[in-house]
Protein backbone atom coordinates (compact mmCIF):
# COMPACT_ATOMS: atom_id res chain seq x y z
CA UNK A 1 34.08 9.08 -15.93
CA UNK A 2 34.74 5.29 -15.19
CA UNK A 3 32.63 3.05 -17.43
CA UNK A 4 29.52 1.79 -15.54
CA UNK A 5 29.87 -1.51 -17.56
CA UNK A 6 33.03 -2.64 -16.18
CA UNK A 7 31.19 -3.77 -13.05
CA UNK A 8 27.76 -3.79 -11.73
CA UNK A 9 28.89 -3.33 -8.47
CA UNK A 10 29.59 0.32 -7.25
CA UNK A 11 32.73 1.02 -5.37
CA UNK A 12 33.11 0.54 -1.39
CA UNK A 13 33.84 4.50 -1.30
CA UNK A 14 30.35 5.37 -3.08
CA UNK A 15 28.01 4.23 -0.69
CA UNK A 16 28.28 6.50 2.87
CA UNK A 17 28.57 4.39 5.61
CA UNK A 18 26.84 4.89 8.92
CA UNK A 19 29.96 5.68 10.47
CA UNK A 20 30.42 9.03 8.86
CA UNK A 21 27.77 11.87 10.45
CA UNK A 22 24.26 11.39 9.41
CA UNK A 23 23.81 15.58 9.19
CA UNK A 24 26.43 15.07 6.27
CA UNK A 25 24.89 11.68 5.04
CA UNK A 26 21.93 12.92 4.49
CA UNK A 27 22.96 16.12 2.48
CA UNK A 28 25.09 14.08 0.05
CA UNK A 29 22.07 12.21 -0.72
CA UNK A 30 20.10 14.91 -1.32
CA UNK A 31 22.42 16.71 -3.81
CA UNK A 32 22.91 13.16 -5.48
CA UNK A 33 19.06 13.33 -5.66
CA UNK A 34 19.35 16.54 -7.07
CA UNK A 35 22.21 15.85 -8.89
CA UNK A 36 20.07 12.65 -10.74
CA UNK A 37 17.13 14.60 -11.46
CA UNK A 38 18.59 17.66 -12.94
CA UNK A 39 18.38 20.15 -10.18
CA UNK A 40 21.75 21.44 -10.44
CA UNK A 41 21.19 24.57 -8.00
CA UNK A 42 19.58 22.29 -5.52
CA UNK A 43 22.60 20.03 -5.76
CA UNK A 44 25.48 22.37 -5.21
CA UNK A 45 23.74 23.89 -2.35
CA UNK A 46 23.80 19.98 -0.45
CA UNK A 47 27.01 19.53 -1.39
CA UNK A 48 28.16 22.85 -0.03
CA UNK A 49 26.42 22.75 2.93
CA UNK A 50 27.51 18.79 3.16
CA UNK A 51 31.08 20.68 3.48
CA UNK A 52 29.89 23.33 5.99
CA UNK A 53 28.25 20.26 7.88
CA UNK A 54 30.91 18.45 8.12
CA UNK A 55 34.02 21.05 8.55
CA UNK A 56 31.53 21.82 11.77
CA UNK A 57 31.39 18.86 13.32
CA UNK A 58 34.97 18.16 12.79
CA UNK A 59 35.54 21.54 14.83
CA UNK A 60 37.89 22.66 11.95
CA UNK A 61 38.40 26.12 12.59
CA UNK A 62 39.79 29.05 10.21
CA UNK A 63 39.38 32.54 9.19
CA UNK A 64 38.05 31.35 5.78
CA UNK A 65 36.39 28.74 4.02
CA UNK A 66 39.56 27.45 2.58
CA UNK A 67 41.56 27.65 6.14
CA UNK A 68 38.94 25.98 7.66
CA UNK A 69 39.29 22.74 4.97
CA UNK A 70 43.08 23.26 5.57
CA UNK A 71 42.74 22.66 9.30
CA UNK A 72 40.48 19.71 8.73
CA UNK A 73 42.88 18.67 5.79
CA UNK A 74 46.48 18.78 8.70
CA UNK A 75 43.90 16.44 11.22
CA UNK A 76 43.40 14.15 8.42
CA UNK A 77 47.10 14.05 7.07
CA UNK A 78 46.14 10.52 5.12
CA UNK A 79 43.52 11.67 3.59
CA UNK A 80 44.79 12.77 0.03
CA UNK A 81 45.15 17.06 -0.42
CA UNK A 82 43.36 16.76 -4.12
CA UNK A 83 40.34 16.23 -1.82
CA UNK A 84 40.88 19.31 -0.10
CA UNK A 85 41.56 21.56 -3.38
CA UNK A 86 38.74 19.95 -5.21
CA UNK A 87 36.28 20.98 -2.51
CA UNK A 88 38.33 24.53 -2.02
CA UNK A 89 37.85 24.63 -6.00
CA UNK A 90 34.20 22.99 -6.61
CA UNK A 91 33.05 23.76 -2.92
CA UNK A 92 32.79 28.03 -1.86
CA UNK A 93 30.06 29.18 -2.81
CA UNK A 94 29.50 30.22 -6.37
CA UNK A 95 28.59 33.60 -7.46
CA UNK A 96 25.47 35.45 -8.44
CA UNK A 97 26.04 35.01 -12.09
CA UNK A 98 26.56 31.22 -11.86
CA UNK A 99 24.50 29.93 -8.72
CA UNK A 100 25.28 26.64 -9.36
CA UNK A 101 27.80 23.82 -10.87
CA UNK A 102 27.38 22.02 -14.07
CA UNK A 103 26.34 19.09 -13.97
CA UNK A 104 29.98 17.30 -14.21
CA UNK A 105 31.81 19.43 -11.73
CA UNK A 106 28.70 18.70 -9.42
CA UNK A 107 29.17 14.82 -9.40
CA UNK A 108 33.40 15.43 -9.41
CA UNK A 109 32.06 17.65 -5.62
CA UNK A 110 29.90 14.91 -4.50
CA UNK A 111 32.00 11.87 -5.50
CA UNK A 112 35.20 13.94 -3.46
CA UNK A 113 32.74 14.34 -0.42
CA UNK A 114 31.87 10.54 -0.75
CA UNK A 115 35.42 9.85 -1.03
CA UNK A 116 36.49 12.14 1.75
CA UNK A 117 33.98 10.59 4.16
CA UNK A 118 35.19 7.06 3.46
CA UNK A 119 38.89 8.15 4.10
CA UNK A 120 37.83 9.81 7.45
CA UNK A 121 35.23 7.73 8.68
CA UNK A 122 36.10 4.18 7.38
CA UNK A 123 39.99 3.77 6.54
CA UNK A 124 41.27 5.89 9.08
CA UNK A 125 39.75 3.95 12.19
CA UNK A 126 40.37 0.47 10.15
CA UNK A 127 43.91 1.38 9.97
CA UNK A 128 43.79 2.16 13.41
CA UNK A 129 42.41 -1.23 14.29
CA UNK A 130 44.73 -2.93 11.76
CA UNK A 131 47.73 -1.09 13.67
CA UNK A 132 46.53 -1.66 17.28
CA UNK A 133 45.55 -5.65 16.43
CA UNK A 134 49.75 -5.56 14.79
CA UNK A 135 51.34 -3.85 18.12
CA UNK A 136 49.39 -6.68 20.42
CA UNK A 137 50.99 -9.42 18.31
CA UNK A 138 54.43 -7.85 18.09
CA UNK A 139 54.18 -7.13 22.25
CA UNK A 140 52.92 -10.76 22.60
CA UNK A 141 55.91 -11.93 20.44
CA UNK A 142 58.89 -9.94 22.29
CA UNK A 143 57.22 -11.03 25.52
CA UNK A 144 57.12 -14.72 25.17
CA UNK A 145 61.00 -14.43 24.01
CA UNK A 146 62.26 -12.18 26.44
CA UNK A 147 59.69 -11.87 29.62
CA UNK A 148 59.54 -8.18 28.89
CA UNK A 149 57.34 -5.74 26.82
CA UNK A 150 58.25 -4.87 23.49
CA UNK A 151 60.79 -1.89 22.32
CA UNK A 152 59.25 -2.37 18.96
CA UNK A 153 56.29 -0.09 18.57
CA UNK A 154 53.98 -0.77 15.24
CA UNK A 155 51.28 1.76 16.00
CA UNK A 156 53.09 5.12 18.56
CA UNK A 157 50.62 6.57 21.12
């Protein structure tokens, strides 16, 4: 685990912005709730369900838990696969004889899901922007030289 003394600021990726569904925001702050005060079964149920939320409202569809991640995981191609196996791995639901995670694999689940949601819901439609804001310039360019729109596409349809 990173060493809380090397800043005092928490990373970008940690706290969920508003941008990512509040159904799944608010059950990744419950089972980091749970998470903090020791309720471990408590905690891996949020998280889980945070994955069920979210795989739902993303209309991922699949026979199985783990086809349904790998659906969400091909319309999300930038978002990194280890986020995918971790929650295949950390996220179905456990069995009767161990109903919940320890307390490490727990926080490895809900930092993923943190990450995850900042991949999805904040990179993906910065990059967009970043793209979109490059292909105006580049048009702009090649049309004050030649009179014409550009052949040169930075961001494809």
């Amino acid at each position: 685990m990173p060493d809380a003394h090397l800043s005092s600021a928490a990373p970008a990726f940690l706290t969920i912005d508003t941008r990512a569904p509040a159904a799944v925001r608010e059950l990744i702050v419950e089972a980091d709730g749970c998470l903090k005060a020791g309720f471990l079964t408590g905690g891996t149920v949020c998280a889980q369900k945070a994955i069920q939320t979210l795989l739902q409202h993303e209309s991922a569809e699949g026979a199985s838990y783990e086809a349904r991640l790998h659906a969400l995981s091909q319309k999300y191609p930038s978002v990194p696969q280890s986020l995918f196996a971790l929650c295949i791995r950390l996220g179905e639901s456990p069995s009767k004889e161990h109903p919940a995670l320890d307390v490490e694999r727990l926080k490895v689940l809900v930092v993923a899901l943190k990450i995850m949601l900042y991949e999805i819901y904040v990179l993906g439609p910065d990059r967009v922007d970043r793209l979109k804001y490059l292909q105006q310039m580049v048009e702009a360019c090649e049309a004050g030289a030649h009179g014409q729109k550009s052949t040169v596409v930075a961001f494809p349809n």
